[in-house]
Protein backbone atom coordinates (compact mmCIF):
# COMPACT_ATOMS: atom_id res chain seq x y z
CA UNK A 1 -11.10 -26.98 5.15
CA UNK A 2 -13.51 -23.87 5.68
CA UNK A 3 -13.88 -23.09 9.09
CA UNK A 4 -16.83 -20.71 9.50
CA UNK A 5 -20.47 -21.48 8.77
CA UNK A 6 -22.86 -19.90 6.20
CA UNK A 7 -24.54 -18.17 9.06
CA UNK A 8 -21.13 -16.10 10.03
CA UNK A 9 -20.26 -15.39 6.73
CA UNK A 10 -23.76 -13.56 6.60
CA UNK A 11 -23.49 -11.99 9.68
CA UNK A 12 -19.86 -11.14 8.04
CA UNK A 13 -21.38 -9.84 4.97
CA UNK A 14 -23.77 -7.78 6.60
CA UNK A 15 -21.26 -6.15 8.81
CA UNK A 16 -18.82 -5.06 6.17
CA UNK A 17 -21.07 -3.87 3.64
CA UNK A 18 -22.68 -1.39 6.88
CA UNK A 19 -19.39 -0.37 7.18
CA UNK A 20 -18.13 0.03 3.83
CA UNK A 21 -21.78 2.37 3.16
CA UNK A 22 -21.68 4.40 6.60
CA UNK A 23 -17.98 5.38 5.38
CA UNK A 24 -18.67 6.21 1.72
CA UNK A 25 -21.85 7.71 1.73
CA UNK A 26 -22.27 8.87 5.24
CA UNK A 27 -25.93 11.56 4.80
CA UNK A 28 -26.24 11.20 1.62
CA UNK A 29 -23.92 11.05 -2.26
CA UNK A 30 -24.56 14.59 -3.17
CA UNK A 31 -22.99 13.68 -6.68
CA UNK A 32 -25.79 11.02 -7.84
CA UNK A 33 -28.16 14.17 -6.56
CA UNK A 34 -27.04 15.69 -9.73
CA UNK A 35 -29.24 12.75 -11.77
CA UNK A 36 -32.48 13.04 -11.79
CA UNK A 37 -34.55 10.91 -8.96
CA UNK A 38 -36.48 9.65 -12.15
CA UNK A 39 -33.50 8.09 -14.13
CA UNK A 40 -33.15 5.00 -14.65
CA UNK A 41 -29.99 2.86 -16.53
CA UNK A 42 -28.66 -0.43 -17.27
CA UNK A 43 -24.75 -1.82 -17.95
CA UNK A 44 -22.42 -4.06 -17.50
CA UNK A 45 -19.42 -5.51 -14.89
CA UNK A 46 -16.27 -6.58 -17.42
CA UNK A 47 -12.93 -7.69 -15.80
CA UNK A 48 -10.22 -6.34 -17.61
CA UNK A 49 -7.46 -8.62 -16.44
CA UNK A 50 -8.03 -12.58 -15.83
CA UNK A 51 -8.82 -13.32 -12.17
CA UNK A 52 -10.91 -15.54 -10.02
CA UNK A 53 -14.67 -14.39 -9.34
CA UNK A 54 -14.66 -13.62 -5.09
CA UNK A 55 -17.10 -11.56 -3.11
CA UNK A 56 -20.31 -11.09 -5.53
CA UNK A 57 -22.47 -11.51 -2.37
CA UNK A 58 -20.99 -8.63 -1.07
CA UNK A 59 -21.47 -6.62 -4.14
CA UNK A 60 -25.04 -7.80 -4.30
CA UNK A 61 -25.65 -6.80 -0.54
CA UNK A 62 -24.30 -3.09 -1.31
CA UNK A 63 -26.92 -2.38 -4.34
CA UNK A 64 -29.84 -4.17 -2.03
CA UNK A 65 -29.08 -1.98 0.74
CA UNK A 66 -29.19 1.47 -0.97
CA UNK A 67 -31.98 0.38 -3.20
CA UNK A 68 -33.53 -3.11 -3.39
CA UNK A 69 -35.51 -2.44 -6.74
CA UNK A 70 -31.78 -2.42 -8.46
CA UNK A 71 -31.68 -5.89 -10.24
CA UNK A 72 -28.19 -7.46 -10.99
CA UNK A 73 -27.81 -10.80 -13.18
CA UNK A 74 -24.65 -12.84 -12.50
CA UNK A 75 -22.84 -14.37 -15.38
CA UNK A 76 -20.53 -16.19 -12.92
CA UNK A 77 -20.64 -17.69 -9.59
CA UNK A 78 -17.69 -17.47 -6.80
CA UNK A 79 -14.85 -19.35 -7.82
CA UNK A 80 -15.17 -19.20 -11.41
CA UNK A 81 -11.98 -18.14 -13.69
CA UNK A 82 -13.11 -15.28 -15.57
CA UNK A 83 -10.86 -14.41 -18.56
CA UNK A 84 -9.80 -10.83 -19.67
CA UNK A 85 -12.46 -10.70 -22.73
CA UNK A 86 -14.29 -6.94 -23.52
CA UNK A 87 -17.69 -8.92 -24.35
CA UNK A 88 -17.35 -11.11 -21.14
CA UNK A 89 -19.39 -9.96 -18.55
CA UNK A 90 -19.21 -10.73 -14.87
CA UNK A 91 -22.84 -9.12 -14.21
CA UNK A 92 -25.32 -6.74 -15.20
CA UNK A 93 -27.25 -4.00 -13.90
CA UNK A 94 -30.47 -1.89 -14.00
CA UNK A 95 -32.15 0.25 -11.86
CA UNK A 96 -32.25 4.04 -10.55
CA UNK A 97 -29.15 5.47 -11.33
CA UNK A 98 -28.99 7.48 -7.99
CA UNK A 99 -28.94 3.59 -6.67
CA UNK A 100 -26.44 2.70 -9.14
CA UNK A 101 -23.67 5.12 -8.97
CA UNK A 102 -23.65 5.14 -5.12
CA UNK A 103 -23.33 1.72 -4.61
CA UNK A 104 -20.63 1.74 -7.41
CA UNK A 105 -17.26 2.22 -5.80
CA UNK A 106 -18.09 0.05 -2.52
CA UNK A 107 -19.43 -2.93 -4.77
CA UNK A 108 -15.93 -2.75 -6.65
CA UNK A 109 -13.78 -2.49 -3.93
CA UNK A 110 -15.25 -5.83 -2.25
CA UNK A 111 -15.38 -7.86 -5.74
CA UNK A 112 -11.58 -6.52 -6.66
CA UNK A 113 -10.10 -7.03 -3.19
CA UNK A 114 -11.91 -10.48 -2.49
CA UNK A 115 -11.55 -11.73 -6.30
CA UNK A 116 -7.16 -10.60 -6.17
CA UNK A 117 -7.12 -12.53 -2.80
CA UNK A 118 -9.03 -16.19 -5.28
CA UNK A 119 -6.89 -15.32 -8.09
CA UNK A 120 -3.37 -15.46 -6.14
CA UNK A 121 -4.48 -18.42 -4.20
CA UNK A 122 -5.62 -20.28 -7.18
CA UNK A 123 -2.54 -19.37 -8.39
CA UNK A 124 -0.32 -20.70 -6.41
CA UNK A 125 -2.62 -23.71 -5.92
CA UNK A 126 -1.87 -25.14 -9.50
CA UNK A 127 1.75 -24.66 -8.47
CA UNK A 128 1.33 -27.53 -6.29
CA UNK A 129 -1.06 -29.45 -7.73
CA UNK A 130 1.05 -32.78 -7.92
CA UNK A 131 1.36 -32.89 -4.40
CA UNK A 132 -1.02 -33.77 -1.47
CA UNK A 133 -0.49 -30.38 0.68
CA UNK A 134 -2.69 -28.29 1.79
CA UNK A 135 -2.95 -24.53 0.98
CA UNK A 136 -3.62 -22.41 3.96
CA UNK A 137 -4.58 -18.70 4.57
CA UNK A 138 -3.67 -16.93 7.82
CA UNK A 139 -4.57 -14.35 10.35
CA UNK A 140 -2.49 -11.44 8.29
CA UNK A 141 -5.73 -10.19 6.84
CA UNK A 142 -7.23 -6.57 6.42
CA UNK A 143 -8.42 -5.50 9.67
CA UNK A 144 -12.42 -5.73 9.14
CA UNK A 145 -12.28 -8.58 6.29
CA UNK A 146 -10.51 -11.24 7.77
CA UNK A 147 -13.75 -13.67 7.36
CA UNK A 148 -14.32 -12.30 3.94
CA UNK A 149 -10.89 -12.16 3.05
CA UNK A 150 -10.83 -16.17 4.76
CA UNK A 151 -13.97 -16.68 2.18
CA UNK A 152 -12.28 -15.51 -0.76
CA UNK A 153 -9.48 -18.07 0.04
CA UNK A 154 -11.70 -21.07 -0.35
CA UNK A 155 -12.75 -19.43 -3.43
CA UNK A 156 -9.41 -20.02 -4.73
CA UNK A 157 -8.61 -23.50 -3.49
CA UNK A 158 -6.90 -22.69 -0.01
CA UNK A 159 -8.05 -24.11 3.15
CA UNK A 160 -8.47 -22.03 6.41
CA UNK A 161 -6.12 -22.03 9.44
CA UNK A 162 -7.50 -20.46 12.91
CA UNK A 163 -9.92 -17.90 12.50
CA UNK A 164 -8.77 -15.56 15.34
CA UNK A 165 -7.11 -16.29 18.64
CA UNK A 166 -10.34 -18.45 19.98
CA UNK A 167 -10.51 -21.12 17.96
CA UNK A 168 -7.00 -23.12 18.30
CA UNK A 169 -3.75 -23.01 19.81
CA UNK A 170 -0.94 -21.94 18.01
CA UNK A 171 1.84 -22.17 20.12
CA UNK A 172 4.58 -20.19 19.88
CA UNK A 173 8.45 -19.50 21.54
CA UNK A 174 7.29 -17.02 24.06
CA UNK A 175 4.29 -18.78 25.02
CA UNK A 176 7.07 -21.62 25.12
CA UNK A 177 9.14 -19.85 27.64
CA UNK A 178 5.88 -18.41 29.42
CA UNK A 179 4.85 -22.10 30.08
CA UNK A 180 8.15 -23.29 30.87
CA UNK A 181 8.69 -26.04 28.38
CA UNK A 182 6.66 -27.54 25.32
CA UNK A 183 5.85 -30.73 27.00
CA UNK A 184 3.92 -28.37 29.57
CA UNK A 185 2.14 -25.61 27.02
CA UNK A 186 0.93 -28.55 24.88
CA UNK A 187 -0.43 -30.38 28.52
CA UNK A 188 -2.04 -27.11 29.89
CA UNK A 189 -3.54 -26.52 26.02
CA UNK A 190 -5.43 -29.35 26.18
CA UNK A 191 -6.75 -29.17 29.91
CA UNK A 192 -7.77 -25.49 28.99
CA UNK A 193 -10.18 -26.81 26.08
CA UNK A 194 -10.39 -30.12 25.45
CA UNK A 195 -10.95 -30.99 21.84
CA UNK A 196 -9.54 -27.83 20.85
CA UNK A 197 -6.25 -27.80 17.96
CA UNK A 198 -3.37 -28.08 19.85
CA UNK A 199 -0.20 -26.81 17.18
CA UNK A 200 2.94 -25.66 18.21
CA UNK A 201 5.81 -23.73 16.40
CA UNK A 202 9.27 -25.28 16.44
CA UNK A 203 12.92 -23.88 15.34
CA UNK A 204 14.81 -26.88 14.46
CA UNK A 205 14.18 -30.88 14.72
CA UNK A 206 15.41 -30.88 18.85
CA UNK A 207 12.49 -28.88 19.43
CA UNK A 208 10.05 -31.32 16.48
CA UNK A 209 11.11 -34.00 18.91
CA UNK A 210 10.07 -32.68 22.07
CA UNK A 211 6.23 -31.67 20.35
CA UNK A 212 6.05 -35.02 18.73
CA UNK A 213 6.72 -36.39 21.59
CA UNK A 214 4.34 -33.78 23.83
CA UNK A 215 1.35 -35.02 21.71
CA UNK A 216 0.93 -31.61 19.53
CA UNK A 217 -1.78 -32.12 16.98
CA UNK A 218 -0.18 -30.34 14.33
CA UNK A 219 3.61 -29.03 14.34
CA UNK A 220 4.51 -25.61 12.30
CA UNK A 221 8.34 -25.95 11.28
CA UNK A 222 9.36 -22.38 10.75
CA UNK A 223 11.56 -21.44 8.09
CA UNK A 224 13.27 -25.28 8.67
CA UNK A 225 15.41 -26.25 5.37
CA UNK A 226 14.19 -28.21 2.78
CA UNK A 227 16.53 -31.22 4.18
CA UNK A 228 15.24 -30.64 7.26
CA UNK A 229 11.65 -30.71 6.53
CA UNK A 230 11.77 -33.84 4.55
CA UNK A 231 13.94 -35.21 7.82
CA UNK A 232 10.80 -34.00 9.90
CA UNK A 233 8.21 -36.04 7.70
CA UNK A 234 10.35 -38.88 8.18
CA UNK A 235 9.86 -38.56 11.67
CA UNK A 236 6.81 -37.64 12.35
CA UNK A 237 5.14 -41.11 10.01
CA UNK A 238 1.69 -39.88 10.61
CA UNK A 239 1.54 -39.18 14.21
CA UNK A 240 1.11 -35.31 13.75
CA UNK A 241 0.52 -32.93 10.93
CA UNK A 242 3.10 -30.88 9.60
CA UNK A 243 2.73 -27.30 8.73
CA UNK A 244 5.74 -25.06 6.36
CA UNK A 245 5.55 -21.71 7.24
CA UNK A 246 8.09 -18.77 6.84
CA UNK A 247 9.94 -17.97 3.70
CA UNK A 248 7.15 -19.56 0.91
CA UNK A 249 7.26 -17.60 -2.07
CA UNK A 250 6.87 -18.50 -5.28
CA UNK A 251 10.25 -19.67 -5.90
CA UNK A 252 10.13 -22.11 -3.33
CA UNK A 253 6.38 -23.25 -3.04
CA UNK A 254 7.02 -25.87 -5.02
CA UNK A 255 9.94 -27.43 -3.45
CA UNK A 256 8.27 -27.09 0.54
CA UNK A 257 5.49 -29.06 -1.02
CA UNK A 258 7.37 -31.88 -2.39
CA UNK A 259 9.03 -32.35 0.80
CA UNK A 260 5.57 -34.21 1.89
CA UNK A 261 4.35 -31.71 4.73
CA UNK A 262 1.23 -31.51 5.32
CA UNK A 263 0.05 -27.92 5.11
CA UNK A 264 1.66 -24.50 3.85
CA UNK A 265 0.43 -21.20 5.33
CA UNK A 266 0.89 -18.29 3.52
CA UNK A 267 -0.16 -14.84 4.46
CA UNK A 268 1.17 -13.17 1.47
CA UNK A 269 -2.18 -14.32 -0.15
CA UNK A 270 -4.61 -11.86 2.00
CA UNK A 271 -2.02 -9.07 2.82
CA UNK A 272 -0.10 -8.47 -0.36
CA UNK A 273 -2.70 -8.63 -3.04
CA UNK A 274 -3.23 -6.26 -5.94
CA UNK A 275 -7.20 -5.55 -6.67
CA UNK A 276 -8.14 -7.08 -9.65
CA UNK A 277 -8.86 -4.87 -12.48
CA UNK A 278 -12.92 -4.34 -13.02
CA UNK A 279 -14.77 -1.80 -14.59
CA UNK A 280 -18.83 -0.63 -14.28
CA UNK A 281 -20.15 0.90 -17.53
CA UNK A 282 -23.69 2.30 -17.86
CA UNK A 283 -24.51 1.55 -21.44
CA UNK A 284 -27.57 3.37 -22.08
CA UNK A 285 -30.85 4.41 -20.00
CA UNK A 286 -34.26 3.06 -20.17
């Protein structure tokens, strides 16, 4: 369930590697001045912890950028497990070595940042994986990355919920109140964009009710109880999605998704990550 195109995650690419040089380099890296213009080097990309591979486009875009004759050789392709071995290589590198340790620090920061946010999803994704829900991501990304961060979900398993505020409703209590009831947000959602995802949030099973009943494509329960939930499903037989959000950890991940919902957000997978561990050695010059 990816919902951007190839086309925006270039344009996404593009964007945050600008952004990543014009803050790190700025006029110039006056340390790789030290080098000579002349030197050239080659090396290696190891992990040094076992993660999911996320964000070597990225990476690749940073080295292209500063200099395009730097050549790098991927031994794995986004979404791959990598395991924590010192002769397993993610990619190598050669090129001007100006070029090389420039682009070093920005190239890591994108493959550790995107690769922790595939290796908790994954994760938690084989947690479940006797069950039929649906992993989902959510708008609690790093401001600047949330399409990159969204990308390095799929990696990992997860599906996508709304991109930003544009492309569904997500109805919650004050818009609730604003509207005056739920039968009338979910009626005024649709006549705003037809065609458009029409889910609402809901507190306990009165309120379900009233947004099964209002037509809501897809119903969040927030932070129902287990007995609850499984009450919900019951319910519901098909005539909405369900969505668990609020209070998923990984002590109760498991249990939300044997209650039968159909979806679990989590935002704990794009907002409290640890970068994976990855080093860049130079091994010698040519």
């Amino acid at each position: 369930m990816q919902r951007f195109s190839q086309q925006e995650l270039q344009q996404a690419i593009h964007a945050n590697v600008s952004a990543a040089l014009a803050e790190d380099v700025g006029d110039g890296d006056i340390t790789a001045m030290l080098v000579p213009a002349e030197q050239r080097v080659q090396g290696r990309v190891i992990a040094r912890e076992d993660a999911v591979l996320a964000g070597s486009e990225w990476a690749t875009e940073v080295f292209r950028r500063i200099d395009p004759s730097v050549e790098l050789q991927w031994h794995y392709r986004d979404g791959q497990a990598v395991q924590c071995q010192e002769d397993n290589v993610l990619f190598t590198f050669k090129g001007p070595a100006r070029a090389i340790l420039t682009g070093e620090r920005s190239a890591l920061n994108f493959l550790q940042t995107l690769s922790a946010v595939a290796t908790r999803c994954s994760y938690y994704l084989s947690r479940v994986s006797h069950t039929s829900v649906t992993l989902l991501d959510t708008r609690k990304t790093l401001p600047g990355l949330r399409l990159a961060q969204k990308y390095a979900a799929t990696c990992g398993g997860f599906g996508n919920h709304r991109l930003g505020l544009f492309d569904a409703f997500l109805i919650k209590e004050n818009h609730i109140a604003a509207a005056g009831s739920i039968a009338a947000a979910v009626t005024r959602a649709h006549e705003i964009a037809p065609g458009k995802t029409v889910e609402i949030e809901v507190e306990d099973l009165a309120e379900f009710d009233q947004a099964l009943e209002a037509g809501a494509d897809i119903i969040m329960l927030d932070e129902f109880s287990l007995e609850h939930m499984r009450e919900a499903v019951r319910r519901c037989a098909g005539r909405a999605r369900l969505e668990a959000s609020g209070g998923v950890n990984d002590s109760t991940l498991v249990a939300i998704a044997e209650t039968g919902v159909d979806f679990i957000s989590m935002g704990t997978v794009t907002k409290d990550i640890q970068a994976v561990d990855l080093s860049l050695r130079i091994t010698s010059g040519y």
